[in-house]
Structures are given as structure tokens and as C-alpha cells.
N, C-alpha and C. Protein backbone atom coordinates (compact mmCIF):
# COMPACT_ATOMS: atom_id res chain seq x y z
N UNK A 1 10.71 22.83 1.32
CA UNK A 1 10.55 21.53 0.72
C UNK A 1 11.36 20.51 1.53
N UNK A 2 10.58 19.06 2.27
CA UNK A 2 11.47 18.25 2.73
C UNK A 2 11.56 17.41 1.78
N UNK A 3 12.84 16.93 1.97
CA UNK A 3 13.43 15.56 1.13
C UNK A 3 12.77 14.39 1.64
N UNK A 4 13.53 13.50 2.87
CA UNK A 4 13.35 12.75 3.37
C UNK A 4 14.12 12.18 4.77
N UNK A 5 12.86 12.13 5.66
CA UNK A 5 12.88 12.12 6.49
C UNK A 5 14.36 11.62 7.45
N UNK A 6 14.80 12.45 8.45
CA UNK A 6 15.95 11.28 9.43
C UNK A 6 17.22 11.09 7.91
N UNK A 7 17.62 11.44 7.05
CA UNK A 7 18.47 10.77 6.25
C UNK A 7 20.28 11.85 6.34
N UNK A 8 19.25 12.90 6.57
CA UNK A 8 20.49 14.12 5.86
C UNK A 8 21.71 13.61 6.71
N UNK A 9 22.73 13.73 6.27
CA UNK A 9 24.11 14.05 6.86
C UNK A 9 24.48 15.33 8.03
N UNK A 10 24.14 16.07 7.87
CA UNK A 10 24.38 17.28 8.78
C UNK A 10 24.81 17.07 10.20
N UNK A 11 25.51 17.18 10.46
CA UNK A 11 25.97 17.61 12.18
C UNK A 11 26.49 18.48 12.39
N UNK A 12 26.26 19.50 13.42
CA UNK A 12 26.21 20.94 13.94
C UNK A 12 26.75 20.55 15.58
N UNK A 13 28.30 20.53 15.73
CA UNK A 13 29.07 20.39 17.21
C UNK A 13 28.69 21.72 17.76
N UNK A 14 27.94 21.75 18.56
CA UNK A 14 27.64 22.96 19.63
C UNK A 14 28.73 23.41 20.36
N UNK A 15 29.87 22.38 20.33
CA UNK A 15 31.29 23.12 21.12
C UNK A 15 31.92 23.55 20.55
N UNK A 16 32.19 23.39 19.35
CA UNK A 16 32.93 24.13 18.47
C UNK A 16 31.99 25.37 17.84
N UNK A 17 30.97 25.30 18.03
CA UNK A 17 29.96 26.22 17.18
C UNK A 17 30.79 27.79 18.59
N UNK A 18 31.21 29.50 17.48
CA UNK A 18 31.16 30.26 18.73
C UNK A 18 29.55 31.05 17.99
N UNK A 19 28.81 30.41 17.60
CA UNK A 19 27.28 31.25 17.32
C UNK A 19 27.84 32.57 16.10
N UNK A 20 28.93 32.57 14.98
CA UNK A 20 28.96 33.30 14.48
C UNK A 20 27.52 33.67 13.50
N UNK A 21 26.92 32.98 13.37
CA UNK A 21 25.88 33.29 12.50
C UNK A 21 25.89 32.99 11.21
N UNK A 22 27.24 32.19 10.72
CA UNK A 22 27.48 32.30 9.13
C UNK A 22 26.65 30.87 8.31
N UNK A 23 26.05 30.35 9.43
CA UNK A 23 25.89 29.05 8.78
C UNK A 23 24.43 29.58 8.14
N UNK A 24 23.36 30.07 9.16
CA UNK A 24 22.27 31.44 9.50
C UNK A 24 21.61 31.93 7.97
N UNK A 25 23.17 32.67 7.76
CA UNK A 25 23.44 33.23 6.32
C UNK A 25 23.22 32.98 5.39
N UNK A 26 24.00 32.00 5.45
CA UNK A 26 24.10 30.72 3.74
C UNK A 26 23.44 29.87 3.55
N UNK A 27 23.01 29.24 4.60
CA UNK A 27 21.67 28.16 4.42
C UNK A 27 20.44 28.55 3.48
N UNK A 28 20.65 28.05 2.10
CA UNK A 28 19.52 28.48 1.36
C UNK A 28 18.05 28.08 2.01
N UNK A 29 17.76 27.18 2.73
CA UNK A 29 16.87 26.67 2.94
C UNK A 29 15.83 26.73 4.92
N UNK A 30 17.09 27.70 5.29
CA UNK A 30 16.89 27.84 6.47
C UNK A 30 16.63 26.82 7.53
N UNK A 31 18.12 25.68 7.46
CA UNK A 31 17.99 24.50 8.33
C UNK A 31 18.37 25.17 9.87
N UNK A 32 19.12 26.35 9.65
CA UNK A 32 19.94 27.09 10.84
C UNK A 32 18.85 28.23 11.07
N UNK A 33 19.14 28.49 12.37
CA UNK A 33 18.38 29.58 12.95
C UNK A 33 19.09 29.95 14.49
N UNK A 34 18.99 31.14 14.37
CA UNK A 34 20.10 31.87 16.03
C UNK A 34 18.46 32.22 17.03
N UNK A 35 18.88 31.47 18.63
CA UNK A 35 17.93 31.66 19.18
C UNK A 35 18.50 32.22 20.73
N UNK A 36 18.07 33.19 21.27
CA UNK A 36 18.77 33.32 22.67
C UNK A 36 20.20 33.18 22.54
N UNK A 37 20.95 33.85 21.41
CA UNK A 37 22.33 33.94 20.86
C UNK A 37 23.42 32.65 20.58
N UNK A 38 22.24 31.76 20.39
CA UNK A 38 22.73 30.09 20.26
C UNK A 38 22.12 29.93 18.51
N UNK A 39 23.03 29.65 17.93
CA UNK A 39 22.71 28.84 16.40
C UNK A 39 22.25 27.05 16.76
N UNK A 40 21.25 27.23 16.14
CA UNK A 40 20.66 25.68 16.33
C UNK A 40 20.38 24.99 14.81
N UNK A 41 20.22 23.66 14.55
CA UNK A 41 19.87 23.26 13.55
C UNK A 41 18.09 22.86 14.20
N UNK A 42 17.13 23.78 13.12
CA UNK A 42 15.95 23.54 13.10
C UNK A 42 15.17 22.82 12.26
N UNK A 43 15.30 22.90 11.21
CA UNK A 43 14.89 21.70 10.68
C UNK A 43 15.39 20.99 9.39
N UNK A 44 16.20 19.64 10.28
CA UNK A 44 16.97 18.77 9.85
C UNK A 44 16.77 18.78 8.24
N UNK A 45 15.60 18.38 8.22
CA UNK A 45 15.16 17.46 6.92
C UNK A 45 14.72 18.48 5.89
N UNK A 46 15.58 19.84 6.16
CA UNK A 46 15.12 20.90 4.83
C UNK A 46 16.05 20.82 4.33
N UNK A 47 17.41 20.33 5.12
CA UNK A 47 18.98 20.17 4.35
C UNK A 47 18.88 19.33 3.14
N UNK A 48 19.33 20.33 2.26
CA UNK A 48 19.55 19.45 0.64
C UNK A 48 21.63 18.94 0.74
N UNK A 49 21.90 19.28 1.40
CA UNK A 49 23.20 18.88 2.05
C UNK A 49 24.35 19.58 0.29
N UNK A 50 23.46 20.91 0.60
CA UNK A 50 24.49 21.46 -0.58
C UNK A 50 26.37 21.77 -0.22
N UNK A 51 26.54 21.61 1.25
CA UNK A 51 27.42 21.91 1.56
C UNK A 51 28.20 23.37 1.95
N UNK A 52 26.96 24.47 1.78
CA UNK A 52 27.06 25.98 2.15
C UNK A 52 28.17 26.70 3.46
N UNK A 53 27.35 25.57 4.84
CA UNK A 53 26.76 25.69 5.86
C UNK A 53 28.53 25.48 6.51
N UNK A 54 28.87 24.32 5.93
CA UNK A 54 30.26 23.78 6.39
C UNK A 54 31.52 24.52 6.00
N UNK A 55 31.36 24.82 4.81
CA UNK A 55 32.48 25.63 3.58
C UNK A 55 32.57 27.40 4.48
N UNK A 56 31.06 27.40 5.06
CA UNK A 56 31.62 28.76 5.57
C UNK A 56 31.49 28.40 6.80
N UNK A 57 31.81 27.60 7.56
CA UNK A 57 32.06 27.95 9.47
C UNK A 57 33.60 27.80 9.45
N UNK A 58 33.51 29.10 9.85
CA UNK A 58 35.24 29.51 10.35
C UNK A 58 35.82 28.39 11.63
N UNK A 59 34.65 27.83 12.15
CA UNK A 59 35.21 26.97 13.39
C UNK A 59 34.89 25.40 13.27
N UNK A 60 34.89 24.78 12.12
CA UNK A 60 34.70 23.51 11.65
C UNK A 60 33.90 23.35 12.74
N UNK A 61 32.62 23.58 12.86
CA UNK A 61 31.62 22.90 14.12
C UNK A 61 30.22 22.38 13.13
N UNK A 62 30.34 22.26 11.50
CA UNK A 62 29.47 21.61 11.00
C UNK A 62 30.28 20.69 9.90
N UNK A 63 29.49 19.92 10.07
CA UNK A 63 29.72 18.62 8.72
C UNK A 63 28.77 18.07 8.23
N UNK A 64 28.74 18.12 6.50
CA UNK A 64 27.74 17.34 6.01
C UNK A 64 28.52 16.85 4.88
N UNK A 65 28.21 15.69 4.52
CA UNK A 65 28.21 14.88 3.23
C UNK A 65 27.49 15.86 1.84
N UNK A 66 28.34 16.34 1.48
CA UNK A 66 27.71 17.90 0.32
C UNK A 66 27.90 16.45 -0.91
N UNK A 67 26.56 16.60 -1.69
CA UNK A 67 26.45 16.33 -2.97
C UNK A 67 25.98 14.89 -2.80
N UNK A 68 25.65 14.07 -1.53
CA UNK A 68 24.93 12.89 -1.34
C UNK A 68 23.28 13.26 -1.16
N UNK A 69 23.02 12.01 -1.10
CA UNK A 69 21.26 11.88 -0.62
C UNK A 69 20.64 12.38 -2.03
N UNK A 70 19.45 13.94 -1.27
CA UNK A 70 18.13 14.22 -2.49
C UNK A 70 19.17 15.55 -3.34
N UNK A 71 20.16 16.11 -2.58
CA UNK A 71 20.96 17.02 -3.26
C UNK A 71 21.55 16.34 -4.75
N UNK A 72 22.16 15.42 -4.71
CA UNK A 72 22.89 14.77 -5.92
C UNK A 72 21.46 14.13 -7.25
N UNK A 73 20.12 14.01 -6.29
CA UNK A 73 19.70 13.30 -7.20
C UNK A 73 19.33 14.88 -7.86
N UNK A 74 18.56 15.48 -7.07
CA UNK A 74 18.30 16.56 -7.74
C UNK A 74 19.15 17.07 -8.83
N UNK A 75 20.27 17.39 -8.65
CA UNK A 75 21.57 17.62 -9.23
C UNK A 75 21.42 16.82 -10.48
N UNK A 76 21.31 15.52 -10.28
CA UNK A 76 21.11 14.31 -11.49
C UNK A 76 20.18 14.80 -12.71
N UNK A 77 18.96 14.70 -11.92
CA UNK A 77 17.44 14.92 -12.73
C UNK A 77 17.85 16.30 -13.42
N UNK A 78 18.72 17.63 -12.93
CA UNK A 78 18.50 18.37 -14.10
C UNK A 78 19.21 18.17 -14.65
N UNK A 79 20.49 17.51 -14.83
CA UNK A 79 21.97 17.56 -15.73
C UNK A 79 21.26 16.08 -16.90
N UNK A 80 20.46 15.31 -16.59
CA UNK A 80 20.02 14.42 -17.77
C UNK A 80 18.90 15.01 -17.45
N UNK A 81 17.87 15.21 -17.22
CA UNK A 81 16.63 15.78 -17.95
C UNK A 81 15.34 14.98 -17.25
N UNK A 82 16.00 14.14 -16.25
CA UNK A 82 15.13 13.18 -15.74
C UNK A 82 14.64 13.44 -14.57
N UNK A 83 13.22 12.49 -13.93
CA UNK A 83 12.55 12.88 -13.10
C UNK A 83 14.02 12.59 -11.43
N UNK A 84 14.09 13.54 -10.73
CA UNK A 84 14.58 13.16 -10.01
C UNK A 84 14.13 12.67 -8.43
N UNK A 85 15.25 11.88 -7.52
CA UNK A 85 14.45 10.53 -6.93
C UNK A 85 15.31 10.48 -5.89
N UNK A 86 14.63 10.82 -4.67
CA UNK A 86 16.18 10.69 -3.56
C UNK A 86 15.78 9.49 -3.51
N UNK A 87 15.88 8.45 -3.76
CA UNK A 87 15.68 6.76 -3.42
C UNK A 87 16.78 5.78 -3.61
């Protein structure tokens, strides 16, 4: 499921990244993927920017804004009951 387009927070430092694989792991949504023993971010705009990805890299080489954008609204819409709206 994409949110919306170009918005997410996510950045993935390739110099700090050593390719442990943990981001790989936890990414419910499979924004990460290991290719030719390199972790890459594949597709941006599946990040719900739950904050998984960051909480477990042992080498601070990701950052996202956890609980902004379509993540929080989502978050919103079920805690009141309402339609939710990354807008």
C-alpha cells in the first residue's frame, strides 16, 4: 500500500549503513531490500514511517520522522474511529 508520493521522511546514509540486514528484517512493509550485499531503500513511498527501521540499526545510518505523515493519520483514524487522511 502507497501513502503518498515523494513525502516520507526516511533517509538511509549508505556510509554509515555496514549492510547488517536489520532494517531488511523489521520493515513491515518491505521499504528495505539487500542486493549484491548492499541494503538499499526500494520503495520509498511504502514507508508508513513507523519508525522500526531506525530503532533497530545498530549504526544510526537511518532516520525517519516515526509517527508523522500517513503513519499518525492512520494511527488517528483508528484511535477515534474516523476515516483516516494523510492530507
Amino acid at each position: 500500500m502507497k501513502y503518498l508520493r515523494n513525502v516520507v521522511t526516511l533517509r538511509h546514509d549508505e556510509e554509515k549503513c555496514t549492510n547488517c540486514g536489520m532494517c531488511v528484517i523489521v520493515c513491515p512493509h518491505r521499504v528495505f531490500a539487500e542486493s549484491g550485499g548492499k541494503v538499499k531503500i526500494t520503495e520509498r513511498d511504502l514507508c508508513m514511517e513507523c519508525g522500526a527501521c531506525a530503532r533497530n540499526c545498530p549504526f544510526g545510518a537511518i532516520e525517519v520522522k516515526k509517527g508523522v505523515g500517513c503513519a499518525a493519520a492512520i494511527l488517528k483514524g483508528l484511535l477515534t474511529g474516523s476515516e483516516p487522511t494523510c492530507s
